[in-house]
Protein backbone atom coordinates (compact mmCIF):
# COMPACT_ATOMS: atom_id res chain seq x y z
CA UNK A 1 53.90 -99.27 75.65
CA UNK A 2 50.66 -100.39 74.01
CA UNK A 3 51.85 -100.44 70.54
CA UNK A 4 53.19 -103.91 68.90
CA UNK A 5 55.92 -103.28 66.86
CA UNK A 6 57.34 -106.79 66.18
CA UNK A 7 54.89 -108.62 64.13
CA UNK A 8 56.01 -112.51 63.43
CA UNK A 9 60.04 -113.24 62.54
CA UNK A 10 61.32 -113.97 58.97
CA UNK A 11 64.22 -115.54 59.41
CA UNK A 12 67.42 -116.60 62.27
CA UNK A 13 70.37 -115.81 60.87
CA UNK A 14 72.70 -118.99 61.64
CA UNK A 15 76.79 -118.75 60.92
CA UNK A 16 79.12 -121.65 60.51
CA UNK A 17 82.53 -122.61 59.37
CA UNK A 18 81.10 -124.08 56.22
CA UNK A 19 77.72 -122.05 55.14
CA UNK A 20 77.24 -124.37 51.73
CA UNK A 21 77.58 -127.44 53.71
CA UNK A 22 75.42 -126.47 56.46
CA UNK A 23 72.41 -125.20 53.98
CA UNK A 24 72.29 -128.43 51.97
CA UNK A 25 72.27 -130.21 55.40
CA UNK A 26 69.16 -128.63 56.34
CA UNK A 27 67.54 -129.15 53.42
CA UNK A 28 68.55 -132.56 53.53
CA UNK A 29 67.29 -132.72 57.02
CA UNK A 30 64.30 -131.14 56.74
CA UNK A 31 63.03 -131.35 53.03
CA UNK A 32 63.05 -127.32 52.79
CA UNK A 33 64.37 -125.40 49.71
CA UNK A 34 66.50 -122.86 49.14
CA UNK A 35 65.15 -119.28 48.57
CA UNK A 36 68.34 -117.25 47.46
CA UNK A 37 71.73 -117.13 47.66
CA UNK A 38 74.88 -114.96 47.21
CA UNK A 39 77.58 -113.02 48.47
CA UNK A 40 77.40 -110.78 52.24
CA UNK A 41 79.33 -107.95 51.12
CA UNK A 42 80.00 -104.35 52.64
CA UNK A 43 76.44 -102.88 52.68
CA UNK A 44 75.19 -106.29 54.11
CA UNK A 45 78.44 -105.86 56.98
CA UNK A 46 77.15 -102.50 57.36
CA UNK A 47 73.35 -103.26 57.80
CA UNK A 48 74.16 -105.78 60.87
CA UNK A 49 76.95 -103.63 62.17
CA UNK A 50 80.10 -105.76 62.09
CA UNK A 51 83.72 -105.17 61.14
CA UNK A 52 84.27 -105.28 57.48
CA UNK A 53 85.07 -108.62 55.80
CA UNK A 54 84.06 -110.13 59.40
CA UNK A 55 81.08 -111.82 57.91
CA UNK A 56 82.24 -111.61 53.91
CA UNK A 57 81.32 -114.75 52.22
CA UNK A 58 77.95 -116.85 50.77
CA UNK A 59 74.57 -116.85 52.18
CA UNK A 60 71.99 -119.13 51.67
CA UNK A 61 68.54 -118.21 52.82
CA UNK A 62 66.74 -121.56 53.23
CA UNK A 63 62.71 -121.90 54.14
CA UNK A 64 59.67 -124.71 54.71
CA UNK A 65 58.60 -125.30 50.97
CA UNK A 66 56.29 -121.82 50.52
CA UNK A 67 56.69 -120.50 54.08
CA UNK A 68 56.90 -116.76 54.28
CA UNK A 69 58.08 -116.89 57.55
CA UNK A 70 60.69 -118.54 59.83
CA UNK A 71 63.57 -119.56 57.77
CA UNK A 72 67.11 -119.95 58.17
CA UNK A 73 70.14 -117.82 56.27
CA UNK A 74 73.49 -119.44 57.25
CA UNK A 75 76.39 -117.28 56.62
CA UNK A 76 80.22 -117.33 57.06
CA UNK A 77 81.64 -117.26 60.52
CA UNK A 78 82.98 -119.66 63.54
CA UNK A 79 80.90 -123.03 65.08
CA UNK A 80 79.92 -122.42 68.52
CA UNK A 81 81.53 -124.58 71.38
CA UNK A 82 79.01 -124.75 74.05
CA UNK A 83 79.98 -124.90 77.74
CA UNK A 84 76.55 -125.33 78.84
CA UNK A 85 73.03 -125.99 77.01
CA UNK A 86 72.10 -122.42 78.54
CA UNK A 87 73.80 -120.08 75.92
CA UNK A 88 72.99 -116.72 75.76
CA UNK A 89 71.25 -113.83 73.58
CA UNK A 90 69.93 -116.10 70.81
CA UNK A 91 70.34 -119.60 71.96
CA UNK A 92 68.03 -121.58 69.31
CA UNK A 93 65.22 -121.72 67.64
CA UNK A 94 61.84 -124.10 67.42
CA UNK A 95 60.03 -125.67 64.82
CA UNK A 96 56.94 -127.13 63.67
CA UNK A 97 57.02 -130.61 62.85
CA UNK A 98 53.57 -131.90 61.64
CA UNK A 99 53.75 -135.74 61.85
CA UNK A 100 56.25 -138.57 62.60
CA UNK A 101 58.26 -137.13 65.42
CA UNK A 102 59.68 -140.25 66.17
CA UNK A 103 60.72 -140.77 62.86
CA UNK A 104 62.57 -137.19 62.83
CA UNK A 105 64.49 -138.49 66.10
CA UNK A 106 65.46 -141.68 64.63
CA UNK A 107 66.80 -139.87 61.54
CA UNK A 108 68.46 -137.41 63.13
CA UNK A 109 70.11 -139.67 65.69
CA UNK A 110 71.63 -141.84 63.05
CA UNK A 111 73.09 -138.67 60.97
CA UNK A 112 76.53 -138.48 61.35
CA UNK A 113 76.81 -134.80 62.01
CA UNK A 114 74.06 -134.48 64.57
CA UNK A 115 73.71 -134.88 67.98
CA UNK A 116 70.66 -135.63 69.59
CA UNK A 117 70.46 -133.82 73.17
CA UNK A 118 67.17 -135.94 74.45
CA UNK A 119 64.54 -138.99 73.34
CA UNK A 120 61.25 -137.27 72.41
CA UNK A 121 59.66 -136.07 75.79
CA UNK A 122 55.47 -135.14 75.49
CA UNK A 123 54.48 -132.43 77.59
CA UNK A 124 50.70 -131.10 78.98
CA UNK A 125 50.11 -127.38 79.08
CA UNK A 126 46.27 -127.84 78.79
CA UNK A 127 45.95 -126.12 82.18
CA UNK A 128 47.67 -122.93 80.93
CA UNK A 129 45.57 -122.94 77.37
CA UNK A 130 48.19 -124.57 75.30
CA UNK A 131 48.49 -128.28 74.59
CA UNK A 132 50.16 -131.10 74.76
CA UNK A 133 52.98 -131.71 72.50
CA UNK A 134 55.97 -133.66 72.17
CA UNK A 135 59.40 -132.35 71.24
CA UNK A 136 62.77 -133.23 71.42
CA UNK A 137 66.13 -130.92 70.50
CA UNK A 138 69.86 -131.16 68.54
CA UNK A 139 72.36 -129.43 67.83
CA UNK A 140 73.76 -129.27 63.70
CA UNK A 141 77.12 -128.07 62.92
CA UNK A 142 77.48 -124.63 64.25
CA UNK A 143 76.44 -125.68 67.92
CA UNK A 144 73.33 -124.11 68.44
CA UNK A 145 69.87 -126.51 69.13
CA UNK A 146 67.30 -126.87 67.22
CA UNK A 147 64.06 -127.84 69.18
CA UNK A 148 61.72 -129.73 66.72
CA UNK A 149 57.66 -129.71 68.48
CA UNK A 150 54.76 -131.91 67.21
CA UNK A 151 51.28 -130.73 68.41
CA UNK A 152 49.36 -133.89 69.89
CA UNK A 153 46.11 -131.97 70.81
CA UNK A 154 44.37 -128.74 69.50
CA UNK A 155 45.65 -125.67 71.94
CA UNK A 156 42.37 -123.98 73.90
CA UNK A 157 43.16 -120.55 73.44
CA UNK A 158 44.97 -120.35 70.67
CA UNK A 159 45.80 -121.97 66.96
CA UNK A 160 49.10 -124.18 67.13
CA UNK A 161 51.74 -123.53 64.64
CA UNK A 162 50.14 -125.32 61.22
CA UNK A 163 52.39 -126.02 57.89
CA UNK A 164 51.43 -128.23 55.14
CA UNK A 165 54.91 -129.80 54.73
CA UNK A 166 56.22 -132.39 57.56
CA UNK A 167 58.70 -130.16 58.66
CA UNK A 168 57.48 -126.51 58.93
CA UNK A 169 59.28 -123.06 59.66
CA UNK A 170 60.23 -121.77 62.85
CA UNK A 171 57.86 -120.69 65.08
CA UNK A 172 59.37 -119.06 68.17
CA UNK A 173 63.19 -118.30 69.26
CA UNK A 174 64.96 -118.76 71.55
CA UNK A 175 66.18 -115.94 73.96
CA UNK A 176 68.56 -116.96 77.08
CA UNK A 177 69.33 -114.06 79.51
CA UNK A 178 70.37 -113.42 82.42
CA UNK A 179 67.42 -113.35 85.44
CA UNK A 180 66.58 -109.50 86.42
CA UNK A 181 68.31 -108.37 84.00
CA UNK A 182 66.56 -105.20 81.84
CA UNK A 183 65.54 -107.94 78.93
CA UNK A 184 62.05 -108.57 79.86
CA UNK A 185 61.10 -104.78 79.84
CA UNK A 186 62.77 -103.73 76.86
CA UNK A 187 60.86 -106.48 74.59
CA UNK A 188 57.44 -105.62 76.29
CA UNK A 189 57.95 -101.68 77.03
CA UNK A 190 60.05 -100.69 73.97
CA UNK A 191 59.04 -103.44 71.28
CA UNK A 192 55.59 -104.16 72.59
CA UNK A 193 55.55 -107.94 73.18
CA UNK A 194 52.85 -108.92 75.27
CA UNK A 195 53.93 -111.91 77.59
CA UNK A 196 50.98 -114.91 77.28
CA UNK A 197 53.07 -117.67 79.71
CA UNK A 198 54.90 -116.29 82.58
CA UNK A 199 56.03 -118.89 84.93
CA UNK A 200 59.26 -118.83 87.53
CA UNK A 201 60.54 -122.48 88.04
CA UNK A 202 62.90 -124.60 90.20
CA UNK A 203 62.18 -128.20 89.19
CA UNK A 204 60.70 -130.26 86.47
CA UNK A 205 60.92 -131.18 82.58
CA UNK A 206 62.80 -128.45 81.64
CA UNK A 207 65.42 -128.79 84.08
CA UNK A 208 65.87 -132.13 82.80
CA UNK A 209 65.83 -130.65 79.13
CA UNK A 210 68.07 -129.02 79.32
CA UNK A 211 70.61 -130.03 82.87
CA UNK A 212 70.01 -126.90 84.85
CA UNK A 213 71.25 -127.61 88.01
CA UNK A 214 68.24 -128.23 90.92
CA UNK A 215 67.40 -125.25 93.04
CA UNK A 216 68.64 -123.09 90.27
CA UNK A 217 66.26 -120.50 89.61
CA UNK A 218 64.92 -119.34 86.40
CA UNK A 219 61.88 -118.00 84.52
CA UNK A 220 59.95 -119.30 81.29
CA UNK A 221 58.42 -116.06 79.70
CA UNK A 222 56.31 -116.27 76.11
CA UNK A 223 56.36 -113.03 74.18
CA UNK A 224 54.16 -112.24 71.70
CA UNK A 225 54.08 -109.98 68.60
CA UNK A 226 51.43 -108.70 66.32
CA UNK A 227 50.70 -111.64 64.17
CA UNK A 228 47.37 -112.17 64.31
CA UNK A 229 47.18 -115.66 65.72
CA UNK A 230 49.82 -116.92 68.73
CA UNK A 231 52.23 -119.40 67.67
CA UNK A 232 53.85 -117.82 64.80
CA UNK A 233 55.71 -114.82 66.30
CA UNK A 234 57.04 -116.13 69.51
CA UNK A 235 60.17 -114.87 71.44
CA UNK A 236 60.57 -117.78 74.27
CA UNK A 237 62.86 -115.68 76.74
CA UNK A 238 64.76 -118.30 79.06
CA UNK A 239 66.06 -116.80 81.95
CA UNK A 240 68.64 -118.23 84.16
CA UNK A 241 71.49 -116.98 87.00
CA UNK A 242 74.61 -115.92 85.04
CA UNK A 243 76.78 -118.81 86.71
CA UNK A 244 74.72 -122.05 84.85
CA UNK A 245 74.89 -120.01 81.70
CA UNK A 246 77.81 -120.55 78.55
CA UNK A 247 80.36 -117.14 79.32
CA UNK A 248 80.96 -116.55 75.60
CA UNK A 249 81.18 -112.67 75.35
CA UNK A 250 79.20 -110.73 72.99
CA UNK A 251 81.48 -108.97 70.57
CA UNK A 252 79.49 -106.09 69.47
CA UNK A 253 81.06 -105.95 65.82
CA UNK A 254 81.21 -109.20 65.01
CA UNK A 255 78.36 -112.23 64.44
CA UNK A 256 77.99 -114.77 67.09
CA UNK A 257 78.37 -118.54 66.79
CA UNK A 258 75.43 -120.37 65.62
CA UNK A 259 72.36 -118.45 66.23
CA UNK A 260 73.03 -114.51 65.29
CA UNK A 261 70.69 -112.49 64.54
CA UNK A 262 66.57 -112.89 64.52
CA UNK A 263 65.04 -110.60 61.56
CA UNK A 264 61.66 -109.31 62.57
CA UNK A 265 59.11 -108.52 59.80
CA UNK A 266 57.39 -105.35 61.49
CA UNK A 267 54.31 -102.87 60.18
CA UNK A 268 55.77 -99.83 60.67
CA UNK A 269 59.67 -99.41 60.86
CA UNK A 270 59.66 -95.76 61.74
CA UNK A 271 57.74 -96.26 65.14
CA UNK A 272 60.68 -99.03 65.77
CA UNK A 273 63.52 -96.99 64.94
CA UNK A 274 62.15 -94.30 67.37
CA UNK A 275 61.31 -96.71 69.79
CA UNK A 276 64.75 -98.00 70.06
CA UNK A 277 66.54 -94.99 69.76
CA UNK A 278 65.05 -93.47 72.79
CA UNK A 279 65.85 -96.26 75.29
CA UNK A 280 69.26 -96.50 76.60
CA UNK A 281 68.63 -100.43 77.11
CA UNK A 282 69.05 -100.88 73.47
CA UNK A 283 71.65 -99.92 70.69
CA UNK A 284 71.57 -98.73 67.05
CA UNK A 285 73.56 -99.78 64.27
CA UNK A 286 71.79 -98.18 61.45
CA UNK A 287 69.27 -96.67 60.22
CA UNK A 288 66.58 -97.43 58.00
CA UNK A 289 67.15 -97.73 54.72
CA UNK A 290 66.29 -99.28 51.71
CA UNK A 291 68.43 -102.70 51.15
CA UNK A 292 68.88 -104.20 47.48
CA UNK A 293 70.25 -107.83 48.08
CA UNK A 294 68.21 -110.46 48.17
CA UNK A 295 65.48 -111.59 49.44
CA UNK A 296 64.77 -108.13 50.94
CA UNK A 297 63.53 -106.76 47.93
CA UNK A 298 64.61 -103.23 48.46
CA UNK A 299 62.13 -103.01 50.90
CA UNK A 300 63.61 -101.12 54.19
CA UNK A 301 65.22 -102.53 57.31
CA UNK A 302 67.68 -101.54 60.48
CA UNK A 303 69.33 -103.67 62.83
CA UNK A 304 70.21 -103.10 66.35
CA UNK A 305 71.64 -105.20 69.60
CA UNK A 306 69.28 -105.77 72.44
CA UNK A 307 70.55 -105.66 76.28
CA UNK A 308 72.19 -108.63 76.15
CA UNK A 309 73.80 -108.07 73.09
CA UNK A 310 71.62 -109.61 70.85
CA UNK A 311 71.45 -108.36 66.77
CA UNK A 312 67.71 -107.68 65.70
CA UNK A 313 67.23 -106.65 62.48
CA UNK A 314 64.16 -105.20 61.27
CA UNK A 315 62.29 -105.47 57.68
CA UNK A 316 59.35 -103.16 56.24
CA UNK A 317 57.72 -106.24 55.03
CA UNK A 318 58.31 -109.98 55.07
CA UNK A 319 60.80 -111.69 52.88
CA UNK A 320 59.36 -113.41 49.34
C-alpha cells in the first residue's frame, strides 16, 4: 500500500489501579497539565470494545504544557506485573526530554514510587542518519516503562523531536511482538507505515537495556506515519522470540495493564476503516462514528485490535 493512513499519535491510553493518583504523579513528574477529565461510561466501553463496566470509572487525559500530540489518558483497570522487560502489544512509550537528563534520573530514582530500570546510557546512530542521544527508562505505577530520550546532536536526515517545555510529549511507542509474526506487514501494507530503521540484532546496548538473553534474536524496526517531519509519529516495533517475552494473554474485551491502547490522529478515517476491514490480520470493534466526550470533540473515531492483539483507536482529527 502506498497510502499513509496513520499520521502522528495523540495519546497512549495507560490503566491503573488508582487513575487520580497516577495522573497527578505524572504531572508531578513531568510538569505537564491536565487537559480533561471525567467519567468512561458505556459509549466510551463501546468505542474500545470491552465488556461493560470493565473499564467504568475517571479518566484523566494529561499532555506537555500546549502539546497537541502525545499525551497520556490513564483510566481504571489492573497494574501490570511484568515477567520480563519484553511485554507485548503496547509495551511503552518514549519521550522527549529537552535538557537535564541527569537531573530527570536523579529525580526519578529518589521517588518513592518509581523504579529506575538503567543509569542514563548515550547512544550514536550518526551512521544510520539519526543522532546521538542519551536515554534512560522506568517504570510508574501500572508497570509499563517509560523511556525518557535527550537529543545530544542535531539528527542528519531528519528533525529530532523538539518541545519548548523540559519534558515534552511522546514521540514514538512502543510495539513488542513476536519475530515473523504478520505485525510488520499489517502496519506497512494495511496502515501504510513506511519503515526508516530496519536492523536484525544479536548483541549490544539494547540487549543490555533491556536483559534479552545473548544469542537471542530480534529485530529493531522504525515505522513511520504521515506527519510531515520523522520523530513525531513513530511506532518502534520490537521484535523478539515468544519464549524471552512476558506470557500475559490478550483478553480481547477487556483493557490491558499499563499501556492499552495508542490513539492515532489520521487524515482520512474512511480509507482506514476500509483498510482494516478488508484484512483478516486485523479486527474491528466499531465503526466510525461521531464521539461526544471529551477531548474528542465530536469529531469521529473507531478502534480496532492489531495481530497481536493490540487496541488502536482512530480520530478524524487531533485532540484540543
Amino acid at each position: 500500500m502506498s497510502q499513509k493512513i496513520l499520521t502522528s499519535p495523540s495519546c497512549m491510553t495507560y490503566a491503573c489501579s488508582d487513575p487520580k493518583h497516577v495522573a497527578d504523579l505524572f504531572s508531578d513528574l513531568f510538569g505537564w497539565e491536565t487537559l480533561c477529565e471525567g467519567i468512561v461510561d458505556s459509549t466510551l466501553e463501546t468505542l474500545w470494545g470491552v465488556k461493560p463496566d470493565s473499564a467504568r470509572g475517571p479518566f484523566i487525559v494529561i499532555r506537555s504544557p500546549g502539546a497537541d500530540r502525545g499525551m497520556i489518558r490513564v483510566v481504571a483497570g489492573k497494574d501490570r506485573k511484568r515477567a520480563t522487560p519484553m511485554s507485548c502489544r503496547w509495551s511503552g512509550v518514549e519521550i522527549v526530554v529537552m535538557q537535564d537528563i541527569e537531573g530527570l534520573h536523579e529525580k526519578l530514582s529518589a521517588h518513592p514510587e518509581t523504579t529506575v530500570g538503567r543509569a542514563p546510557k548515550t547512544i550514536d546512530f550518526t551512521d544510520a542518519g539519526a543522532n546521538v542521544h542519551t536515554y534512560f527508562y522506568f517504570y510508574p505505577p501500572g508497570g509499563t516503562h517509560f523511556m525518557m530520550t535527550m537529543a545530544n546532536t542535531e539528527a542528519r536526515d531528519y528533525i529530532f523531536p523538539y518541545s519548548s517545555n523540559p519534558v515534552g510529549h511522546i514521540f514514538s511507542l512502543h510495539l513488542d511482538v513476536e519475530r515473523k509474526g504478520p505485525s510488520r506487514h499489517f502496519y506497512e501494507q494495511t496502515l501504510g507505515l513506511s519503515a526508516v530503521f530496519d536492523e536484525d540484532i544479536t548483541e549490544g546496548l539494547f540487549y543490555e537495556t533491556w536483559d534479552i538473553p545473548p544469542g537471542s534474536p530480534a529485530n529493531l524496526t522504525l515505522l513511520k506515519g504521515d506527519a510531515p517531519k520523522f520523530g513525531i509519529d513513530g511506532i518502534e516495533m520490537r521484535s523478539f522470540e515468544a519464549k524471552v517475552m512476558d506470557p500475559l494473554p490478550s483478553l480481547p474485551d477487556t483493557l490491558d495493564p499499563g499501556c492499552c491502547m495508542a490513539t492515532y490522529h489520521c487524515n482520512d478515517l474512511d480509507a482506514a476503516f476500509d483498510a482494516v476491514s478488508n484484512t483478516d490480520k486485523a479486527t474491528v470493534l466499531s465503526e466510525p462514528h461521531v464521539v461526544s466526550a471529551e477531548p474528542y470533540g465530536r469529531t469521529r473515531a473507531f478502534t480496532l485490535l492489531g495481530p497481536e492483539g493490540e487496541r488502536l483507536e482512530l480520530c478524524e482529527r487531533v485532540w484540543e
